[in-house]
Protein backbone atom coordinates (compact mmCIF):
# COMPACT_ATOMS: atom_id res chain seq x y z
CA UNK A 1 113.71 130.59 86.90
CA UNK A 2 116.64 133.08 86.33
CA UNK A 3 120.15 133.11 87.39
CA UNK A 4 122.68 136.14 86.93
CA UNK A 5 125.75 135.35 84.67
CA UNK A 6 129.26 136.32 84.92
CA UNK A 7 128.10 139.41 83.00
CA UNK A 8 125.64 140.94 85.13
CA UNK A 9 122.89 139.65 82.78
CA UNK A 10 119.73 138.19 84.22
CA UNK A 11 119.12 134.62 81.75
CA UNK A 12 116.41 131.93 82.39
CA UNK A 13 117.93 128.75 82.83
CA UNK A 14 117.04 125.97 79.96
CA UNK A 15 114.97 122.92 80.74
CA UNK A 16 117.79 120.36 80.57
CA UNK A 17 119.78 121.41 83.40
CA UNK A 18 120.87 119.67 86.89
CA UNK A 19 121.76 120.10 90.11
CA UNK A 20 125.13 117.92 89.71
CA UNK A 21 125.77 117.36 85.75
CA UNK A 22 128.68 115.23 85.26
CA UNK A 23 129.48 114.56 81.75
CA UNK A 24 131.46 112.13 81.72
CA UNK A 25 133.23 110.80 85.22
CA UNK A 26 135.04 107.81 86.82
CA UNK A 27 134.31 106.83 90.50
CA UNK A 28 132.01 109.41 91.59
CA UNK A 29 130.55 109.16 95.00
CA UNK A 30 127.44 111.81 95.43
CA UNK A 31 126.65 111.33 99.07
CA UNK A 32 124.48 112.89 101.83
CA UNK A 33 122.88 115.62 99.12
CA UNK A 34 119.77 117.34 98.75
CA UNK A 35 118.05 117.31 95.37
CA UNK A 36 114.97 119.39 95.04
CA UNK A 37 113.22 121.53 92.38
CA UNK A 38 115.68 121.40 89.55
CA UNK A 39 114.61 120.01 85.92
CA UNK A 40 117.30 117.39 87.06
CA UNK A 41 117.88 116.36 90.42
CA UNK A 42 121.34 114.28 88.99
CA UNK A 43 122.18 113.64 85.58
CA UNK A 44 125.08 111.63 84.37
CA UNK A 45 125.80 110.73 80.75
CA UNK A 46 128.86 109.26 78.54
CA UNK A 47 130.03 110.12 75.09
CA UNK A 48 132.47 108.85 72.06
CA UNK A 49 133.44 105.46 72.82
CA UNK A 50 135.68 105.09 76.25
CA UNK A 51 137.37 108.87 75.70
CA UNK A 52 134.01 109.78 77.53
CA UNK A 53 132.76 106.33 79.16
CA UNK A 54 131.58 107.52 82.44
CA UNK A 55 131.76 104.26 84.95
CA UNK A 56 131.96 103.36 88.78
CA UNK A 57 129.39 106.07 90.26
CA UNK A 58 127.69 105.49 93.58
CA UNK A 59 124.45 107.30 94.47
CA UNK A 60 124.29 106.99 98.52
CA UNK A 61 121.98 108.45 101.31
CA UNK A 62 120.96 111.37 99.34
CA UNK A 63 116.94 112.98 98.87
CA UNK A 64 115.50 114.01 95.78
CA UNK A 65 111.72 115.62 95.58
CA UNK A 66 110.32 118.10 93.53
CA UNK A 67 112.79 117.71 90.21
CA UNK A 68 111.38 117.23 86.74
CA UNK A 69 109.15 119.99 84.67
CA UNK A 70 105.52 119.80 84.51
CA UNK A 71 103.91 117.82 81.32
CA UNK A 72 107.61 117.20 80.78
CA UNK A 73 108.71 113.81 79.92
CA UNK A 74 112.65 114.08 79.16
CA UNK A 75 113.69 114.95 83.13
CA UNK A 76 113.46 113.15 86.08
CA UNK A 77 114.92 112.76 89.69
CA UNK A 78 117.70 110.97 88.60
CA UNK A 79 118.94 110.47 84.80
CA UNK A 80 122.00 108.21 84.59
CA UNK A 81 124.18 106.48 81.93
CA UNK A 82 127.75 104.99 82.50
CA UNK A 83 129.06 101.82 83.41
CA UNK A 84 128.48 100.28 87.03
CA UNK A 85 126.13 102.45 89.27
CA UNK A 86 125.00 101.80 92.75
CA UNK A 87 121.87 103.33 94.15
CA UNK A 88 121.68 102.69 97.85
CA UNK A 89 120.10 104.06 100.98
CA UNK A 90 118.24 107.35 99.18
CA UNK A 91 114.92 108.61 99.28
CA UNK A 92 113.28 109.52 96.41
CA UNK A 93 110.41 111.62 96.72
CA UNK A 94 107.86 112.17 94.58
CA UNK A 95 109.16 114.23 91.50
CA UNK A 96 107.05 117.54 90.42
CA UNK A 97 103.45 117.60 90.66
CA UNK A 98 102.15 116.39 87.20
CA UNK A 99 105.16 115.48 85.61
CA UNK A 100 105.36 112.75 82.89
CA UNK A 101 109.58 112.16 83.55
CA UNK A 102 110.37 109.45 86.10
CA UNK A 103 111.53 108.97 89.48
CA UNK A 104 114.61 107.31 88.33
CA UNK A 105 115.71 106.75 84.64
CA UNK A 106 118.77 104.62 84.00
CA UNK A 107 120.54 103.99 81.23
CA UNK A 108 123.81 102.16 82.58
CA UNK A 109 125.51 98.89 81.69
CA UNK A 110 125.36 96.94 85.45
CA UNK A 111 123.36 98.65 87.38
CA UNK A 112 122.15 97.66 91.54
CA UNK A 113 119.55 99.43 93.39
CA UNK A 114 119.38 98.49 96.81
CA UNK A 115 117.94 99.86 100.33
CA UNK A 116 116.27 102.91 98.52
CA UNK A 117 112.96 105.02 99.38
CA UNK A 118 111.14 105.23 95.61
CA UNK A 119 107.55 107.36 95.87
CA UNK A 120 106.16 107.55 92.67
CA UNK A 121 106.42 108.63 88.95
CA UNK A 122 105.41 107.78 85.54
CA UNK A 123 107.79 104.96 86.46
CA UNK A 124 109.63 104.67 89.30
CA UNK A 125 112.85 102.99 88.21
CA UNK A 126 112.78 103.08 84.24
CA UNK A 127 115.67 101.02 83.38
CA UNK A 128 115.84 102.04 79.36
CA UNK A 129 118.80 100.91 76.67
CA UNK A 130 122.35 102.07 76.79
CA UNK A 131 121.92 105.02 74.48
CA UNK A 132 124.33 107.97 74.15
CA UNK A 133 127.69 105.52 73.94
CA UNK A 134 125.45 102.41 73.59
CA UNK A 135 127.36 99.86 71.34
CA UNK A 136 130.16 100.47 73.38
CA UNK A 137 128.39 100.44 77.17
CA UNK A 138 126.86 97.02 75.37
CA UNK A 139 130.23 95.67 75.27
CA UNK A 140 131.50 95.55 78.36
CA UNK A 141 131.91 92.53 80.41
CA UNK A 142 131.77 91.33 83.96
CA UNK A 143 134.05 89.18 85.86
CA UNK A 144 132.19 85.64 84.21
CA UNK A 145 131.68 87.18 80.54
CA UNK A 146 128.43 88.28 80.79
CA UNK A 147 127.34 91.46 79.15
CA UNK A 148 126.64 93.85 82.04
CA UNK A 149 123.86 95.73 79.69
CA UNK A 150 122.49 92.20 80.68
CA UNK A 151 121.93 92.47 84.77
CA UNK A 152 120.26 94.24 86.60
CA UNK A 153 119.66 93.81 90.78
CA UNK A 154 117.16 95.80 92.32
CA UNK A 155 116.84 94.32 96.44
CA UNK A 156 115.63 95.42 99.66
CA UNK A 157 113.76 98.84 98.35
CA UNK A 158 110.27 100.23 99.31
CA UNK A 159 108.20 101.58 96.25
CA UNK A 160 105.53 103.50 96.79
CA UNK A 161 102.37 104.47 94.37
CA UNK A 162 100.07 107.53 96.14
CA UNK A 163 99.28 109.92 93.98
CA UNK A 164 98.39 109.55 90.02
CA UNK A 165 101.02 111.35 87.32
CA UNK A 166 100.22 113.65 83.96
CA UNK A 167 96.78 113.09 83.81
CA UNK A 168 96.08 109.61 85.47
CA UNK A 169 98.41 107.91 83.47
CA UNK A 170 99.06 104.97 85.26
CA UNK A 171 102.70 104.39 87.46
CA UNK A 172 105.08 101.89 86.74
CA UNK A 173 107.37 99.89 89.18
CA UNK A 174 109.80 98.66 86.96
CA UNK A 175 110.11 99.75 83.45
CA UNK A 176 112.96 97.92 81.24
CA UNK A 177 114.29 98.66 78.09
CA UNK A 178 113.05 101.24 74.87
CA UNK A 179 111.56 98.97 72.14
CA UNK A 180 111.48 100.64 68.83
CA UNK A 181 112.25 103.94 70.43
CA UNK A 182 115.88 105.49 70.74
CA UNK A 183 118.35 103.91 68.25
CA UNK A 184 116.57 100.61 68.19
CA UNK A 185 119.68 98.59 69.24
CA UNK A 186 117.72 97.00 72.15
CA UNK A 187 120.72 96.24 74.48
CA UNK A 188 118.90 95.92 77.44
CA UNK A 189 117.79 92.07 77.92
CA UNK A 190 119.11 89.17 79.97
CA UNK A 191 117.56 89.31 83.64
CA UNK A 192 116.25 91.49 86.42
CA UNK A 193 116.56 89.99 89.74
CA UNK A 194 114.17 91.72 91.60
CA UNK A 195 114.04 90.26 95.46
CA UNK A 196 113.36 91.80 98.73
CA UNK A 197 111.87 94.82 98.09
CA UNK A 198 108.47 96.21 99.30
CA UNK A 199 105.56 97.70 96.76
CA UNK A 200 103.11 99.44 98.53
CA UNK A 201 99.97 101.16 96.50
CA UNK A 202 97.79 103.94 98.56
CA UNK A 203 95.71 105.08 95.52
CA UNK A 204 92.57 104.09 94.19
CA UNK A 205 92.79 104.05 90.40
CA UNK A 206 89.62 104.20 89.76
CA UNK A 207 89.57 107.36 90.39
CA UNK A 208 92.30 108.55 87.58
CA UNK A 209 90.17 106.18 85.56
CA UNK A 210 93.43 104.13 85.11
CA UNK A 211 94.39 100.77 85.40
CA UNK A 212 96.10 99.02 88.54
CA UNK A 213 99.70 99.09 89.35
CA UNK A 214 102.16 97.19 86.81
CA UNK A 215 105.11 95.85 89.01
CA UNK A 216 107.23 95.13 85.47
CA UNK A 217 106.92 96.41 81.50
CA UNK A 218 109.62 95.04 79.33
CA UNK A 219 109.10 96.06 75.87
CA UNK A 220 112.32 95.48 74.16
CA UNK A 221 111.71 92.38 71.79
CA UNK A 222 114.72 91.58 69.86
CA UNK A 223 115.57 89.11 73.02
CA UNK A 224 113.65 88.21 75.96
CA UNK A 225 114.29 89.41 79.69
CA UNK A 226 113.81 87.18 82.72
CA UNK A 227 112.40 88.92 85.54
CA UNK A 228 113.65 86.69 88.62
CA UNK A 229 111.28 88.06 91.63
CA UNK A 230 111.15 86.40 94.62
CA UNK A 231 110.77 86.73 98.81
CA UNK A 232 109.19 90.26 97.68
CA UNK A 233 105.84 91.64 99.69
CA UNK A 234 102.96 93.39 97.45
CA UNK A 235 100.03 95.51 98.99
CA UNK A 236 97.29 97.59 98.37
CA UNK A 237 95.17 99.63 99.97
CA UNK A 238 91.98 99.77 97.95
CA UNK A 239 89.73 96.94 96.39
CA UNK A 240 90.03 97.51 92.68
């Protein structure tokens, strides 16, 4: 797509753009918004130490479908790195038709999703390291002096899996953390308390000649994660 500048002058936008970019913030509320065929539905990032520490953002009763790039892997829905970061009450619609980005990826330090509509994606919440301002996002603390690079709490959701992504790779629920990608610092560990929530799959694999459904894939391996999942339902529609 195109846009017209300041100038007159008709430029195509670049791939790495959003429909709220917000680099870096403190106590952002995006609420009641409509995301849909941008690169990047939301993106929020933070920079050098706490001069550009983004923290305390709330994502609330907004829809997202359509964003990302086809056979693109670097944009998503939602792309998000600060400190503290609510998700609650959105719908997230499936992202572009044969994308490789995610539904949601998350880089934050303390992070809760709760009461949110997730429909597919390569993953559907991909919960990767602290990267851009990662030592320091790694070193902050919550109220009982526990790193909050440490916790995440993802409650009361409904994922869905219908429809295969980039060329029947398979989807992922819950992805967590970057292994020997990124810098390699591997700050996200600790535990995932993953209760409540709903994971429904409508697709038959078989025919994307992929595997089944993976509700978690830690691969970070400098220090284990504990995935604490409990009073969840699972279901699937086809024998497979």
């Amino acid at each position: 797509y195109n846009f017209t500048s300041y100038t007159g002058t008709q430029t195509a936008w670049v791939d790495f753009v959003a429909g709220i970019y917000a680099v870096p913030v403190e106590h952002l509320a995006i609420t009641n918004c409509k995301f849909e065929n941008n690169s990047l539905g939301v993106f929020i990032n933070s920079l050098n130490q706490e001069a550009s520490q983004s923290r305390w953002m709330l994502l609330r009763n907004n829809y997202f479908k359509g964003n990302g790039l086809t056979g693109e892997a670097h944009v998503h829905n939602a792309y998000t790195e600060g400190v503290g970061i609510i998700y609650e009450y959105n719908y997230f619609d499936s992202p572009v038709t044969g994308t490789a980005g995610d539904n949601i990826k998350e880089r934050s330090a303390g992070n809760i999703f709760r009461y949110n509509f997730i429909r597919n994606g390569t993953n559907l919440i991909s919960l990767r390291d602290p990267q851009s301002n990662g030592a320091h996002e790694d070193s902050q603390l919550d109220t009982s002096g526990k790193k909050l690079s440490h916790l995440s709490f993802i409650y009361g959701n409904i994922f869905m899996v219908d429809l295969g992504h980039f060329y029947g790779m398979q989807d992922i629920v819950v992805a967590h953390g970057d292994g020997s990608f990124g810098d390699g610092a591997q700050y996200r560990r600790g535990d995932v308390y993953f209760y409540r929530n709903r994971v429904i799959c409508n697709m038959d694999y078989t025919a994307y000649n992929a595997e089944s459904i993976p509700i978690f894939c830690p691969i970070n391996t400098v220090s284990p994660t504990t995935f604490h999942a409990y009073n969840n339902l699972f279901y699937k529609a086809f024998n497979i």
